[in-house]
N, C-alpha and C. Protein backbone atom coordinates (compact mmCIF):
# COMPACT_ATOMS: atom_id res chain seq x y z
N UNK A 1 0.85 -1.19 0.00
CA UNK A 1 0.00 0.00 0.00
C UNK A 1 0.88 1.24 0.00
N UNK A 2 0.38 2.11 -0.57
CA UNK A 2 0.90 3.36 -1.08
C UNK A 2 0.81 4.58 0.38
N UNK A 3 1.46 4.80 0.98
CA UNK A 3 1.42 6.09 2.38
C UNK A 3 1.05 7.42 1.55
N UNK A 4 0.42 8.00 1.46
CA UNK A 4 0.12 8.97 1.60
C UNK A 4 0.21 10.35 2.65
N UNK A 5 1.61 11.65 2.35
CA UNK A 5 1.80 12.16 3.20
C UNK A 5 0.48 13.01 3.59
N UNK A 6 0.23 12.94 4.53
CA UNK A 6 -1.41 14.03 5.57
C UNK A 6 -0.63 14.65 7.05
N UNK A 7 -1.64 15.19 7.37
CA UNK A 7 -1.37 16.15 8.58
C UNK A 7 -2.09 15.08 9.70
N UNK A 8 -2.81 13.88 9.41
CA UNK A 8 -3.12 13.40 10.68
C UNK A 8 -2.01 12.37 11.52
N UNK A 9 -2.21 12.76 12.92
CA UNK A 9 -1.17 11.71 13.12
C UNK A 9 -1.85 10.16 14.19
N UNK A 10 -1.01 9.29 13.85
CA UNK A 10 -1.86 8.28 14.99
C UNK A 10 -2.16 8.50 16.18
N UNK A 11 -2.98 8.15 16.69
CA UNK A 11 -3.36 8.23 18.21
C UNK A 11 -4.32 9.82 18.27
N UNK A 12 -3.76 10.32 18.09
CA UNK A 12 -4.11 11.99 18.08
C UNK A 12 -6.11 11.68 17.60
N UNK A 13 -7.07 13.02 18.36
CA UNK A 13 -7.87 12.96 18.20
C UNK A 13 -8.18 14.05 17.24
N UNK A 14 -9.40 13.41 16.50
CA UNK A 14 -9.90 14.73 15.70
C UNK A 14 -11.68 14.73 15.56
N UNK A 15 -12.20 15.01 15.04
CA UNK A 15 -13.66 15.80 15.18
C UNK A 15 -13.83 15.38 13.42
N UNK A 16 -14.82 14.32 13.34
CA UNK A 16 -14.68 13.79 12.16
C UNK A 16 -15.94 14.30 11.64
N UNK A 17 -15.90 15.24 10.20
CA UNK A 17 -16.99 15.82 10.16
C UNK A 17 -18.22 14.98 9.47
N UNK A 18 -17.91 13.54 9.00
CA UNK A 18 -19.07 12.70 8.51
C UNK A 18 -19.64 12.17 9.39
N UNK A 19 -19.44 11.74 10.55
CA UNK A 19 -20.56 11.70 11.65
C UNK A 19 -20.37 12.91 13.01
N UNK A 20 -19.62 13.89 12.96
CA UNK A 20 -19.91 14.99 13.73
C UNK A 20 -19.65 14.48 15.14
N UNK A 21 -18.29 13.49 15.15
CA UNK A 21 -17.83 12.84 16.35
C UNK A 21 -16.55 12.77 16.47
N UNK A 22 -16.30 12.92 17.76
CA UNK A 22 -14.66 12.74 18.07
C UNK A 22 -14.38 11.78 17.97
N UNK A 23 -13.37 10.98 17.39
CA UNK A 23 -12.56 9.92 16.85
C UNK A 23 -11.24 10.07 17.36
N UNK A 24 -10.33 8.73 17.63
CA UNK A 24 -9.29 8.78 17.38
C UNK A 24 -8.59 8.14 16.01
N UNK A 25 -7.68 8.61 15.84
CA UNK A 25 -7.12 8.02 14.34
C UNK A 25 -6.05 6.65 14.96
N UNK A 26 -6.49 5.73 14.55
CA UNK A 26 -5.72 4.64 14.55
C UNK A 26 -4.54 4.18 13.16
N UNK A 27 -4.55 4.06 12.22
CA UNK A 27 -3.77 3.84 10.74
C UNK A 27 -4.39 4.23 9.80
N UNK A 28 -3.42 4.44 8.54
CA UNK A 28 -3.96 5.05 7.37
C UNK A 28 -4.18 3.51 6.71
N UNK A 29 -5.30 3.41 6.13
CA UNK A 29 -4.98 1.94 5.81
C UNK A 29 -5.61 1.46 3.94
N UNK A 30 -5.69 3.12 3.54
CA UNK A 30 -5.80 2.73 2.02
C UNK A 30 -5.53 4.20 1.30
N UNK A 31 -5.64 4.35 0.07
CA UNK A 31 -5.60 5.37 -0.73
C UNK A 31 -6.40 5.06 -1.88
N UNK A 32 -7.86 6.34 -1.67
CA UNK A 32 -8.85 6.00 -2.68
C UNK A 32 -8.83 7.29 -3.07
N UNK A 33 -8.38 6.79 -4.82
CA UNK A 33 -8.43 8.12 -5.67
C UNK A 33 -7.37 9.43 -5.09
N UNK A 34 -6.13 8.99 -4.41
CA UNK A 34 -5.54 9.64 -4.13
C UNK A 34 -5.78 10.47 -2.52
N UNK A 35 -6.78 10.05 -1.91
CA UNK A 35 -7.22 10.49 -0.63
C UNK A 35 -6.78 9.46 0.23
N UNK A 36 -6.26 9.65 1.46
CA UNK A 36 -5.66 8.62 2.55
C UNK A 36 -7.51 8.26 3.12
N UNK A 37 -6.98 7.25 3.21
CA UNK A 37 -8.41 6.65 3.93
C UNK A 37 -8.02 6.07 5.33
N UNK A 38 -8.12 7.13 6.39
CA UNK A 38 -8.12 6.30 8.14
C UNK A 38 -9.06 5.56 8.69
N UNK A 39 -8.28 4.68 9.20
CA UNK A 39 -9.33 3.64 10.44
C UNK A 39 -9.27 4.46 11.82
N UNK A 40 -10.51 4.88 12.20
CA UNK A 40 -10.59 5.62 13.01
C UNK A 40 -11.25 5.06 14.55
N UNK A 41 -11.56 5.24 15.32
CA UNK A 41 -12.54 4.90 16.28
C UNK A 41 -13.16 5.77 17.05
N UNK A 42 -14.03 5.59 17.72
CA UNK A 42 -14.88 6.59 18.41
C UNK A 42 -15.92 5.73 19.37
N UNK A 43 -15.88 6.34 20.75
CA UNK A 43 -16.53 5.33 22.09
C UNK A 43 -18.29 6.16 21.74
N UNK A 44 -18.64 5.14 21.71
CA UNK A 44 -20.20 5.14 21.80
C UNK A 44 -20.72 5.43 23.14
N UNK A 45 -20.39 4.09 24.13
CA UNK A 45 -21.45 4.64 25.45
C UNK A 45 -19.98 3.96 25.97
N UNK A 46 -20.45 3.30 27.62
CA UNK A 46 -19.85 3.00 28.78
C UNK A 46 -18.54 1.65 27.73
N UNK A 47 -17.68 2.26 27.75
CA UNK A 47 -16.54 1.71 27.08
C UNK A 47 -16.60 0.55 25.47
N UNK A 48 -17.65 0.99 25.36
CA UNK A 48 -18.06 0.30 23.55
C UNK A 48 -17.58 1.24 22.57
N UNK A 49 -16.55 0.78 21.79
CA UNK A 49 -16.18 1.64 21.03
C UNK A 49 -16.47 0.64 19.55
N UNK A 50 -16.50 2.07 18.16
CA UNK A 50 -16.53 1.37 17.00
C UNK A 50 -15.70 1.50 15.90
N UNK A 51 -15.43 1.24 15.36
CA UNK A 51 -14.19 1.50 14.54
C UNK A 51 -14.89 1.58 12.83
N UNK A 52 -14.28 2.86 12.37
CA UNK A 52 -14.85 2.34 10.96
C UNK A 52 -14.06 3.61 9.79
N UNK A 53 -13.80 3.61 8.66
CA UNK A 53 -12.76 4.04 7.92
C UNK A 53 -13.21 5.47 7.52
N UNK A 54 -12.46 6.30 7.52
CA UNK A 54 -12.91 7.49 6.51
C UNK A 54 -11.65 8.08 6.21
N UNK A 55 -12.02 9.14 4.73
CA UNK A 55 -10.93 9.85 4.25
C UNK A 55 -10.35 10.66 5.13
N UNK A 56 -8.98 11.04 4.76
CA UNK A 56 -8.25 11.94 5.92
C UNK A 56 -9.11 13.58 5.78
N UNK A 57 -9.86 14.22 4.61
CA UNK A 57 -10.61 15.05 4.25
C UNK A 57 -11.20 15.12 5.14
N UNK A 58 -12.01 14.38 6.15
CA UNK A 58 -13.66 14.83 6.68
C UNK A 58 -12.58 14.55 8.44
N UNK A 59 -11.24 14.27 8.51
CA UNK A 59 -10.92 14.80 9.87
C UNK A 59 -10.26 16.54 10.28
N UNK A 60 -10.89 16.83 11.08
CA UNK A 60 -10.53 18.34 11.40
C UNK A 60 -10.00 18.36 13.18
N UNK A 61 -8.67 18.79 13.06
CA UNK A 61 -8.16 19.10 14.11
C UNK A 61 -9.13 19.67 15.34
N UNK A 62 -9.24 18.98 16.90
CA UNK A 62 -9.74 19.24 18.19
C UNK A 62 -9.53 21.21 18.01
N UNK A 63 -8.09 21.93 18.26
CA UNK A 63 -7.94 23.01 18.48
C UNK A 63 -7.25 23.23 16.84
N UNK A 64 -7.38 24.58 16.30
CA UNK A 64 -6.68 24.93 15.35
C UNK A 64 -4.88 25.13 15.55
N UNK A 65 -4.53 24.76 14.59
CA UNK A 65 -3.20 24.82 14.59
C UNK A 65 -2.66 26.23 15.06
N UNK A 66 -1.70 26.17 15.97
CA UNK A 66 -1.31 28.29 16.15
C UNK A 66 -0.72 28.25 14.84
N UNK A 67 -1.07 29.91 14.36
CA UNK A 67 -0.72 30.26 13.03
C UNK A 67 0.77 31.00 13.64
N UNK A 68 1.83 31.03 12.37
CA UNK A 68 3.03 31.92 12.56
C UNK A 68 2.93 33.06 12.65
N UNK A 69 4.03 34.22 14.21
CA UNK A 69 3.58 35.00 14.32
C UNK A 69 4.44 36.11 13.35
């Protein structure tokens, strides 16, 4: 499989805007059409979590990056 360089990193959380939930990013684990596709997860209720793939596109950083001053 082909890596694709992105700004997400493992473990790190982000705010995934196709279901409007905090996720953590677990691996990049494809490249469709040139988009990294992450396996992500995200806890549902009292420690059930689900895991399921999306493009690196629909993750958006918890806090914005500080811009240079």
């Amino acid at each position: 499989m082909k890596k694709v360089q992105s700004s997400i990193q493992r473990g790190a959380e982000y705010i995934c805007t196709k279901i409007g939930d905090v996720v953590t990013a677990i691996e990049q684990v494809a490249v469709v059409k040139g988009l990294p596709m992450w396996e992500v997860e995200r806890t549902i209720g009292a420690g059930i979590r689900k895991r399921l793939i999306v493009s690196a596109r629909s993750l958006m950083p918890l806090q914005p990056e500080p811009s240079p001053a």
